[in-house]
Structure formats: structure tokens, C-alpha cells
Protein backbone atom coordinates (compact mmCIF):
# COMPACT_ATOMS: atom_id res chain seq x y z
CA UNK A 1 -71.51 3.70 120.69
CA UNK A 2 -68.74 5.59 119.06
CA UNK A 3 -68.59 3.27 116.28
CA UNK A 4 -71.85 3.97 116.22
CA UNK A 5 -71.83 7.98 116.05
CA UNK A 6 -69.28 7.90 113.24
CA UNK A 7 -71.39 5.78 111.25
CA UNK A 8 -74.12 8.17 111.31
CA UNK A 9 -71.82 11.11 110.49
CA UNK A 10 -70.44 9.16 107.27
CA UNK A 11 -74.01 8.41 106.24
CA UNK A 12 -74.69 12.22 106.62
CA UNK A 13 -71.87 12.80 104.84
CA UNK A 14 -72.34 10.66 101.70
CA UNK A 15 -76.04 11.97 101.79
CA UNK A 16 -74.84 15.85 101.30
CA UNK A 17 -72.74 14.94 99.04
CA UNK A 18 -74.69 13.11 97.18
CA UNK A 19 -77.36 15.65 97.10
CA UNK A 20 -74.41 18.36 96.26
CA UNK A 21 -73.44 16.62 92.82
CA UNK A 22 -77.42 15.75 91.92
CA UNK A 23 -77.91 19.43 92.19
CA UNK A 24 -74.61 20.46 90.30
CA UNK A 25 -75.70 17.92 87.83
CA UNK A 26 -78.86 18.97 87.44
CA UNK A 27 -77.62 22.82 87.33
CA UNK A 28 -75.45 21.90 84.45
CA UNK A 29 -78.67 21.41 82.59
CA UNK A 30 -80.46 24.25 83.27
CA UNK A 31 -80.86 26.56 80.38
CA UNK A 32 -82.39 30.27 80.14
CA UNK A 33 -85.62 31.13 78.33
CA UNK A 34 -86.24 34.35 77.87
CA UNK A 35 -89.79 36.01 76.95
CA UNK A 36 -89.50 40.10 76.47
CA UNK A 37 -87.90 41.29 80.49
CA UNK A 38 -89.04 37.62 81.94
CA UNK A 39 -87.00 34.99 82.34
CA UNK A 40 -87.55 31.08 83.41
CA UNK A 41 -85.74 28.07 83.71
CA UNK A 42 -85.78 25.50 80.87
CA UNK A 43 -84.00 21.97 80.92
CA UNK A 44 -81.39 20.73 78.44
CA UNK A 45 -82.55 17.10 78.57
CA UNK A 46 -80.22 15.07 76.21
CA UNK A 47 -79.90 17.84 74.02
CA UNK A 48 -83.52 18.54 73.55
CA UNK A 49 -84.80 21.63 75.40
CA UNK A 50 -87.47 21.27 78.01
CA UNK A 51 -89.71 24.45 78.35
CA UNK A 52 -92.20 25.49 81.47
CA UNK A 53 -95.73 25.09 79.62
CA UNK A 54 -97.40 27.98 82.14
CA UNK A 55 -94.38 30.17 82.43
CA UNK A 56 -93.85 30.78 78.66
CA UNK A 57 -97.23 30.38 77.12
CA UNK A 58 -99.05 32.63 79.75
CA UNK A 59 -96.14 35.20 78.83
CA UNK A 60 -97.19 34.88 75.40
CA UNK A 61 -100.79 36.34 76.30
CA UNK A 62 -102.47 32.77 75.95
CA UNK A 63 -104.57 31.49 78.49
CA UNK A 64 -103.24 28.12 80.39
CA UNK A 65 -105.61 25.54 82.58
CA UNK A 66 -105.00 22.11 84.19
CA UNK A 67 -107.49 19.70 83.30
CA UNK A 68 -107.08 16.21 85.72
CA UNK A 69 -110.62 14.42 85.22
CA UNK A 70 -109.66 11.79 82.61
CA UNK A 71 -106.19 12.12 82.49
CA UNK A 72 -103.94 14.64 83.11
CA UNK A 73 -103.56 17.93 80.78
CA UNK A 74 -102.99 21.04 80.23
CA UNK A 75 -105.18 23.24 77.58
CA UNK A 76 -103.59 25.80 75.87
CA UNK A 77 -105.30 28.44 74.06
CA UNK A 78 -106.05 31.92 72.59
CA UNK A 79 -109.45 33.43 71.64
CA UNK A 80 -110.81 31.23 68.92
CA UNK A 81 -108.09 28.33 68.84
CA UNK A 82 -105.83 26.16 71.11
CA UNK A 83 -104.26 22.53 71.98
CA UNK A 84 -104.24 20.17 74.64
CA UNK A 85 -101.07 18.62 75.85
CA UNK A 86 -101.48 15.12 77.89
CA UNK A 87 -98.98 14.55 80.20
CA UNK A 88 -96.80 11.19 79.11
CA UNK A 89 -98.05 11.28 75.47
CA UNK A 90 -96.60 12.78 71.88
CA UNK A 91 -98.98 13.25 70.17
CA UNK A 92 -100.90 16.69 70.44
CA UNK A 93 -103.52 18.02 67.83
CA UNK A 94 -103.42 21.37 66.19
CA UNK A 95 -106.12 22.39 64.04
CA UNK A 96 -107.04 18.96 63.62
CA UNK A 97 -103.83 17.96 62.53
CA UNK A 98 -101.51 15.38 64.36
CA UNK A 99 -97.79 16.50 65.64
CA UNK A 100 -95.78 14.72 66.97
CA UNK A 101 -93.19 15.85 70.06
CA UNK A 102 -89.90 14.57 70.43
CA UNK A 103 -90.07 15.00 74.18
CA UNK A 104 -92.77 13.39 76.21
CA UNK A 105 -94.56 16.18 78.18
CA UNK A 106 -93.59 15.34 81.61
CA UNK A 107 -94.15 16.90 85.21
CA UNK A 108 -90.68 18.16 87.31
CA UNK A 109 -90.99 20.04 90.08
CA UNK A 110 -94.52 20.81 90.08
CA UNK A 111 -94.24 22.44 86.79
CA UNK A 112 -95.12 21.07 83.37
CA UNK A 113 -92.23 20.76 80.71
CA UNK A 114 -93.07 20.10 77.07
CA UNK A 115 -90.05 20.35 74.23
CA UNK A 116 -89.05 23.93 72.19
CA UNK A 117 -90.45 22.45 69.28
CA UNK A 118 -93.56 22.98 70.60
CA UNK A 119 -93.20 26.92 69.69
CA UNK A 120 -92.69 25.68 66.07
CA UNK A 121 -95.89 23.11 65.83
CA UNK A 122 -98.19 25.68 66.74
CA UNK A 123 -96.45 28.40 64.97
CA UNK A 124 -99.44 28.77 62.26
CA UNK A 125 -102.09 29.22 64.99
CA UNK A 126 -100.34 31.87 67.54
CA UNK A 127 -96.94 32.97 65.42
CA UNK A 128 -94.41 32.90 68.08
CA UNK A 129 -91.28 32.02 67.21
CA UNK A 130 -87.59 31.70 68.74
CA UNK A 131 -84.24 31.95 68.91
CA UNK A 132 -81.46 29.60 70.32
CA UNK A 133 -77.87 30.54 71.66
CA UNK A 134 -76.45 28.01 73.70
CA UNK A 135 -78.11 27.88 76.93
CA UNK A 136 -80.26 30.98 76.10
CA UNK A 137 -83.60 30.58 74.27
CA UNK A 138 -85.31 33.79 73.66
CA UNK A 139 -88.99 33.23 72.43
CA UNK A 140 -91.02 36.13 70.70
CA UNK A 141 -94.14 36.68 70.71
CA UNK A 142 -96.54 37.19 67.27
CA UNK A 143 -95.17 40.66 65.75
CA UNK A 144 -97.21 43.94 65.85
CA UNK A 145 -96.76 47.32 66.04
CA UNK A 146 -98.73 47.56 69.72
CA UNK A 147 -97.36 45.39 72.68
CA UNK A 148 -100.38 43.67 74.39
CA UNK A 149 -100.05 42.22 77.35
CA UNK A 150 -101.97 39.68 79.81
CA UNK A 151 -103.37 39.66 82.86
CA UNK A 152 -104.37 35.83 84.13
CA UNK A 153 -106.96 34.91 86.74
CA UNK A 154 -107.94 31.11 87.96
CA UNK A 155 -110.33 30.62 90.74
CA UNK A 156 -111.87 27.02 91.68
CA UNK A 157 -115.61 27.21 93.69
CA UNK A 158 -115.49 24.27 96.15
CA UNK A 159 -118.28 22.61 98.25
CA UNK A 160 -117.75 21.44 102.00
CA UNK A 161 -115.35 18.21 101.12
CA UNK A 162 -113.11 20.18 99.36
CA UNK A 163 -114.47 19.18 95.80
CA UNK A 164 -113.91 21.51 92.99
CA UNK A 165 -117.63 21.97 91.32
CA UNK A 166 -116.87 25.06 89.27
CA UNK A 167 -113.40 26.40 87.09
CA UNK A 168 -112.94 29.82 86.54
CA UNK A 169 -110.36 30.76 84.48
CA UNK A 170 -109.79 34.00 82.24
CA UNK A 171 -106.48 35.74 80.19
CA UNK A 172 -107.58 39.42 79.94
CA UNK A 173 -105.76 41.28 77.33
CA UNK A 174 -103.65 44.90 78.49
CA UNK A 175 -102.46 47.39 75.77
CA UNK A 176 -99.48 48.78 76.08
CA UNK A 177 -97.81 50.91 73.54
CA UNK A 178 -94.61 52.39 73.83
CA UNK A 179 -96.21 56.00 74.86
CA UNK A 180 -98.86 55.64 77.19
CA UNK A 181 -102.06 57.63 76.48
CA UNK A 182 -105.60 58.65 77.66
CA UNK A 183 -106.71 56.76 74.73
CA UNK A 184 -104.79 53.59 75.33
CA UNK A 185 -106.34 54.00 79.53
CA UNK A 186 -109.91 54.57 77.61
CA UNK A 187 -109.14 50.90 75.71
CA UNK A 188 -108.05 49.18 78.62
CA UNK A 189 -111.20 49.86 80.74
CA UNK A 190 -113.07 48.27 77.52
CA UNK A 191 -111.43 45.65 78.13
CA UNK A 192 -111.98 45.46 81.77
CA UNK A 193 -115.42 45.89 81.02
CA UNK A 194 -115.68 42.97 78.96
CA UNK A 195 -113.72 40.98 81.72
CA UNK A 196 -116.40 42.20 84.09
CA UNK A 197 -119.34 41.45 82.24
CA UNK A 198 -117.47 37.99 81.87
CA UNK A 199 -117.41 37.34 85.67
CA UNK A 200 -120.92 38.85 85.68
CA UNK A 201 -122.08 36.24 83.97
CA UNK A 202 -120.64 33.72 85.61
CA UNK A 203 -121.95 34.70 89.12
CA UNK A 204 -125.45 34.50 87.40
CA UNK A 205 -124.73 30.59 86.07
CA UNK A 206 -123.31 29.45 89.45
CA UNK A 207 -125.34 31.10 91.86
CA UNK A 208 -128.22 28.16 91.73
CA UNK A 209 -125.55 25.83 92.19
CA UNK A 210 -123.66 24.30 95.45
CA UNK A 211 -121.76 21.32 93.94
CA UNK A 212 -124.04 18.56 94.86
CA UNK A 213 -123.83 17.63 91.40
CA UNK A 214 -120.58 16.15 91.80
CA UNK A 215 -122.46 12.76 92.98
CA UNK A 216 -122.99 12.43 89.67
CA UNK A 217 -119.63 12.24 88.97
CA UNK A 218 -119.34 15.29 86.48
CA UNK A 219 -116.38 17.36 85.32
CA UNK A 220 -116.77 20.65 87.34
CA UNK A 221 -118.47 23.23 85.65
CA UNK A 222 -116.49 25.26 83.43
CA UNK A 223 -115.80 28.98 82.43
CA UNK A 224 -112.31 30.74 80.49
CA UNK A 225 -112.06 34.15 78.59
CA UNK A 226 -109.18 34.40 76.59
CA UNK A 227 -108.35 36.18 73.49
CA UNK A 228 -107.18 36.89 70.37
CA UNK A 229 -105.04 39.76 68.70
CA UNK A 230 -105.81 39.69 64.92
CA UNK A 231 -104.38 42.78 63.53
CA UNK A 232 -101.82 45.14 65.00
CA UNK A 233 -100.71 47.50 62.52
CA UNK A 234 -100.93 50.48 60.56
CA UNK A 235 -101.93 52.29 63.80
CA UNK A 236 -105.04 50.17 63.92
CA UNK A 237 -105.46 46.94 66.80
CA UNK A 238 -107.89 44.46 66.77
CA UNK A 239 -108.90 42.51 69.41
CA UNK A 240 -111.55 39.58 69.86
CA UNK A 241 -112.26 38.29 73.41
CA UNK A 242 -114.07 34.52 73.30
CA UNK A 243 -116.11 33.77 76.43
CA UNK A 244 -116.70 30.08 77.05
CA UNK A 245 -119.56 28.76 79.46
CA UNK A 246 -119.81 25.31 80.31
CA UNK A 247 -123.05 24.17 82.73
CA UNK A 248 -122.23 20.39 81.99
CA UNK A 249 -125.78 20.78 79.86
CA UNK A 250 -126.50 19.72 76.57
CA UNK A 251 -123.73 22.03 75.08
CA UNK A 252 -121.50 24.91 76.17
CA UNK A 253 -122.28 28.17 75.37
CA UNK A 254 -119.99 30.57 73.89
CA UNK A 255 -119.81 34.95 73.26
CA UNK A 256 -117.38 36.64 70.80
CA UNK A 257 -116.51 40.15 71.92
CA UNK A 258 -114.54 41.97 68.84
CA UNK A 259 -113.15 45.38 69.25
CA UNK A 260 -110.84 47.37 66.14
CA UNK A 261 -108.98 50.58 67.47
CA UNK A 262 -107.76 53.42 65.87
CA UNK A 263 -104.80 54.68 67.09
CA UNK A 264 -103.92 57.42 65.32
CA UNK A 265 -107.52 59.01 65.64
CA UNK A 266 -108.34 57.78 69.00
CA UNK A 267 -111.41 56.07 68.46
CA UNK A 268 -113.16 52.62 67.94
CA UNK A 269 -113.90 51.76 64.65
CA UNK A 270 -117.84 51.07 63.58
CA UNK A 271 -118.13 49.36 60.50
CA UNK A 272 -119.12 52.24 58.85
CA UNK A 273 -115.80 53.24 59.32
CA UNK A 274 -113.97 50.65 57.56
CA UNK A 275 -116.44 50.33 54.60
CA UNK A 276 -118.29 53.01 51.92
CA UNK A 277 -122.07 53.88 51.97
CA UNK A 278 -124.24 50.83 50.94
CA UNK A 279 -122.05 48.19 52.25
CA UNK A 280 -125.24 46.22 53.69
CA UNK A 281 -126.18 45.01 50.59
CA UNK A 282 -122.78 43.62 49.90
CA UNK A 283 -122.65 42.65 53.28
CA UNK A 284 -126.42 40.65 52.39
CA UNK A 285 -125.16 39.40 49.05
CA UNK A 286 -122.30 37.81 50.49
CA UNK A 287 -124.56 35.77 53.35
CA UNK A 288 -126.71 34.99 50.82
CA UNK A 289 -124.02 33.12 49.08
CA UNK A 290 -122.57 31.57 52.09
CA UNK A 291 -126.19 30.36 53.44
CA UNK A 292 -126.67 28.36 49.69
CA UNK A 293 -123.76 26.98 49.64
CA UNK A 294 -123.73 25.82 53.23
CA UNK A 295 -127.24 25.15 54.00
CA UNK A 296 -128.80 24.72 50.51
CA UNK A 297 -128.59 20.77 50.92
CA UNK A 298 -131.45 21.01 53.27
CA UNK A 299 -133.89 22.65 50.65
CA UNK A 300 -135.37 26.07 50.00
CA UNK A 301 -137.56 26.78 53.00
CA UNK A 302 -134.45 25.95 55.30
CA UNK A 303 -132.46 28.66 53.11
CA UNK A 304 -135.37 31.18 53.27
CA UNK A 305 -135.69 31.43 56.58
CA UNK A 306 -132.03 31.87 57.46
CA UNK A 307 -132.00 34.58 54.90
CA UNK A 308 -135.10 36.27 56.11
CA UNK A 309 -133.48 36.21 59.84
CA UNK A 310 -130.24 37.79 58.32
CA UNK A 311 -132.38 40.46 56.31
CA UNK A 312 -133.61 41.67 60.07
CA UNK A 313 -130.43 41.38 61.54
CA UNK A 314 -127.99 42.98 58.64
CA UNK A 315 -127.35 46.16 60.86
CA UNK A 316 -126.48 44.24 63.69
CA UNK A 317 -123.29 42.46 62.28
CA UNK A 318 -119.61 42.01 64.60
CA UNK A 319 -116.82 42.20 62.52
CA UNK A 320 -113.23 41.82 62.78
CA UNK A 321 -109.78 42.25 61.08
CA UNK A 322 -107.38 39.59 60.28
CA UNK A 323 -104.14 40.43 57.86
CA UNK A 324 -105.95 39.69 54.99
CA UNK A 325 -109.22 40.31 55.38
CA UNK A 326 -112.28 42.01 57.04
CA UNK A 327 -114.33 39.36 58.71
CA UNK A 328 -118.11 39.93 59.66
CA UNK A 329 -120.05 37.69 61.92
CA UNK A 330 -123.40 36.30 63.70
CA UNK A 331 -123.36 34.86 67.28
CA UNK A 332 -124.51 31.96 67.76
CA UNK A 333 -128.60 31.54 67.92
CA UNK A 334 -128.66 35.53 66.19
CA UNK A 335 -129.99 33.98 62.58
CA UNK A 336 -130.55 30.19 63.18
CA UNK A 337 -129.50 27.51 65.14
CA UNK A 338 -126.68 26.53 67.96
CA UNK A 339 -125.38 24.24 64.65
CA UNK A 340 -124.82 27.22 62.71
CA UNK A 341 -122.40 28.70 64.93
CA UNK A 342 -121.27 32.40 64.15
CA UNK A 343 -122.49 32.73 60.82
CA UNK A 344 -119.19 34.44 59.12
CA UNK A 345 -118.20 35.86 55.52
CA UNK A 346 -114.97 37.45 54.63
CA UNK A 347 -113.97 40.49 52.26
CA UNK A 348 -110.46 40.08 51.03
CA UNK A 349 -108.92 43.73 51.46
CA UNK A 350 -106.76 43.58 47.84
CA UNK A 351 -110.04 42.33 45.35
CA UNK A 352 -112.29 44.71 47.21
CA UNK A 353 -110.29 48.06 47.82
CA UNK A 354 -113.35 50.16 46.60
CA UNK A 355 -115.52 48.94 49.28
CA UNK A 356 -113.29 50.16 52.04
CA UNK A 357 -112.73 53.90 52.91
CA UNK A 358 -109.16 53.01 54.84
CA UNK A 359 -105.98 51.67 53.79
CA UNK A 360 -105.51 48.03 55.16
């Protein structure tokens, strides 16, 4: 019996200390990324560094979802573009192009790891970058002269066996510059606004629905806000919001929300604003350019109708900034059909600096 005993004990034993050096190990190989005042755990994985997909790209205002119906993935993405990652495979598509990772994205803890170099792939479509010292990565988010931060929100509807029939997921963007204001609190209910109206919407799609459709062996219904910041300087923000609806129907269905602020006067910007008296009828000359050259293939009566719709609707234009240039914009189904998308033309700031009444 004693014998016994002490072979339990030794077992013990040579269990804790087996355990102690797998955790010494594995703390040997954990490295610090760093993300403004946050910082996670990363993993130095024979010499390649491992990153937390949720911790840092959430952190970097983008929004982050978990997609297990086909295979598993996670879904990265900002207003108007993004990335999926598939867990156990290299290959990852950004803008339609094919990178390659040197790390395959693997699960550890519950948490999703993907390699640094993932920062640098998708550099062109959300401008982060980073910087490495030893065990400290610090990653920074796109430049501007306003920090923006996120708020994140994920919410699953789920019918009596526990089935997920509807995904709600949404990245809401917070303004934060270094001196608070009651102009920057006047933006951020905007936005909260636009986050309601959102959920709002949402209520009304699922309402009619108690997840008896998953019989049918459909992906739950879907819905995500997230957004994008496309210019943040020269005391001016602007900041598009892209709501996504997905009813498993013939096609999802999708809002853009653009907002540009002026932050040295306080106000929104309308686009009479930004451009000199008249501008419709460069604003009209411009669609009428884009609707030949991108719908003249199916003849003249296709063409005049689109431009007849946009004659009607030429005061009711969105717009938006981007570095280069002003961008102005349909929704979808405002002058034609789902196909068309959002309609958009684009005035280059440095050959048209007559038509604009500020300096961008």
C-alpha cells in the first residue's frame, strides 16, 4: 500500500513538473503587442510572430466576426473593404489579389493567431503598419490628425434548440480628439444615431422570423455595420458607415452612411460647402460620362433612362472624401438597378481646384 502511495506522489510529481517547464517554455515565447495604451499577448513561433486576430484588428477600429458554416473563419473588415482568413490555410485574398502567409492561421487557446505579416498584406486597404523590438511589436493604426476609436457589439438570436438563426454584429466608430468638445459630443451622437437606426432596422427584418428556417439548412441570417475613416486632416474628418443586411434572399442588401466634419468651424459639411455655385452640372456631366462608358454597351434607351433618373435625382447626391479626391455617390436602386450598385464619380482635388471653395 505504501509502495503504492509513493507511486502516486512521484506521478504527481513528474506531472507538475512537467506542466511547470511546458508553461516556462511556452512563456519564453510569449511576445508583447502593443496597440496605442492596449496590450496583448503574441507568440514567437519559430521566429515568426503569431498575432491575436480579434485583439489587434478590433483595436484597429475594424470590425471582426466568426464565420463556422463551411469551414471555419474569421472576416475581417472596415466600411467598404475586408478579408477572410480560414483557419489551417495560407492563402487569403485582398482586393482580389492572392497573399500568401507564412504562418498557417491556427486556433490556441480559444483565440485565433494569424502571422505579423498580415499587418503588411493588407497594408494598402486599412494602412496600419508596425514596428518590431525584440519581444515588443507595437502596431499603429492608419495616421490622422483625429483619433477615432471603436466601440464593438455581437449578438446571436437563437430559437429553442439553441440554433443560431440570426448574426448581429456592428463596429461603431467614437471620435476622440485630443481636447474634448461640445462639437466632438454633437458628432458622436450622429454616430450613435446611425448605429441606432442600424439596429432599427434590423428589429424590423427579424421580427417575422423565429428560426424555423434553419430546417432548411441555411447560414443564419446576417447583419454588420462597420466603417470607414477616409480623410482625417486639415481639421476636416470623414467618415462612411456601410450597413450590410443579409435575409438569405436573392441578394443582401446594403446602406452607405457618409458624414465630412469640420472641425475648426464646428459643423457638417453639405456639398455646397466643399464645391462653388453650379457644381450640379459638373456633377451631371461627369455621370453622364460614367453611365456611357459603363452602360453604353447595352444601347441608347438603356443609357437614357439612367440619365433621366440621375437628372431627378442630381440634388440628392452622398459624397465623400478620400486623400485625393471628392467622391459623390448613388445608393443602390436610387437611379437603376441592384447591378448598378452605388453609382460613383470622382473629382481629383489638384486638376479641379476651381471647383472647390476649401483647401483639400
Amino acid at each position: 500500500m505504501i509502495k503504492k502511495k509513493l507511486f502516486v506522489v512521484l506521478l504527481v510529481l513528474f506531472a507538475m513538473v512537467g506542466l511547470f517547464f511546458e508553461k516556462n517554455i511556452f512563456a519564453e515565447n510569449i511576445c508583447q503587442i502593443k496597440i496605442e495604451d492596449k496590450i496583448f499577448n503574441g507568440i514567437n513561433k519559430n521566429g515568426e510572430i503569431l498575432i491575436p486576430v480579434r485583439d489587434v484588428f478590433e483595436n484597429l477600429n475594424y470590425l471582426v466576426t466568426f464565420d463556422n458554416f463551411d469551414t471555419p473563419c474569421v472576416n475581417i473588415r472596415s466600411g467598404l473593404t475586408g478579408f477572410g482568413i480560414n483557419i489551417g490555410q495560407k492563402e487569403i485574398f485582398v482586393n482580389a489579389k492572392k497573399k500568401v502567409l507564412k504562418q498557417v492561421p491556427e486556433i490556441i487557446d480559444d483565440k485565433i493567431f494569424v502571422g505579423l505579416e498580415i499587418i503588411d498584406l493588407t497594408h494598402e486597404i486599412f494602412g496600419a503598419s508596425y514596428e518590431k523590438n525584440n519581444n515588443l511589436i507595437v502596431i499603429n493604426k492608419k495616421p490622422g490628425e483625429f483619433q477615432i476609436e471603436s466601440e464593438h457589439y455581437s449578438e446571436e438570436k437563437k430559437n429553442k434548440s439553441d440554433e443560431a438563426w440570426a448574426k448581429i454584429n456592428y463596429c461603431k466608430p467614437i471620435v476622440e480628439p485630443k481636447l474634448n468638445s461640445a462639437f466632438v459630443d454633437k458628432i458622436n451622437k450622429i454616430l450613435d444615431k446611425d448605429i441606432q437606426e442600424f439596429l432599427n432596422t434590423v428589429d424590423e427584418n427579424t421580427k417575422a422570423y423565429d428560426g424555423g428556417f434553419i430546417e432548411h439548412d441555411l447560414p443564419p441570417l446576417n447583419y454588420e455595420s462597420a466603417f470607414d475613416v477616409f480623410y482625417n486632416k486639415n481639421g476636416l474628418l470623414c467618415i462612411m458607415i456601410e450597413n450590410y443586411y443579409n435575409n438569405q434572399g436573392v441578394h443582401p442588401d446594403t446602406e452607405r452612411i457618409s458624414h465630412v466634419f469640420d472641425l475648426k468651424n464646428n459643423k457638417e459639411l453639405a456639398l455646397n460647402d466643399i464645391l462653388t455655385d453650379g457644381y450640379e452640372n459638373k456633377i451631371y456631366d461627369l455621370f453622364v460620362d460614367y453611365v456611357k462608358k459603363e452602360y453604353g454597351e447595352y444601347g441608347d434607351e438603356t443609357v437614357k433612362s439612367i440619365l433621366e433618373s440621375i437628372s431627378k435625382e442630381i440634388n440628392n447626391v452622398k459624397f465623400y472624401l478620400s486623400d485625393n479626391s471628392l467622391k459623390i455617390y448613388f445608393d443602390v436602386y436610387q437611379v437603376g438597378a441592384y447591378a448598378m450598385g452605388y453609382p460613383t464619380i470622382e473629382i481629383k482635388y489638384d486638376s479641379n481646384k476651381d471647383l472647390f471653395k476649401i483647401a483639400l
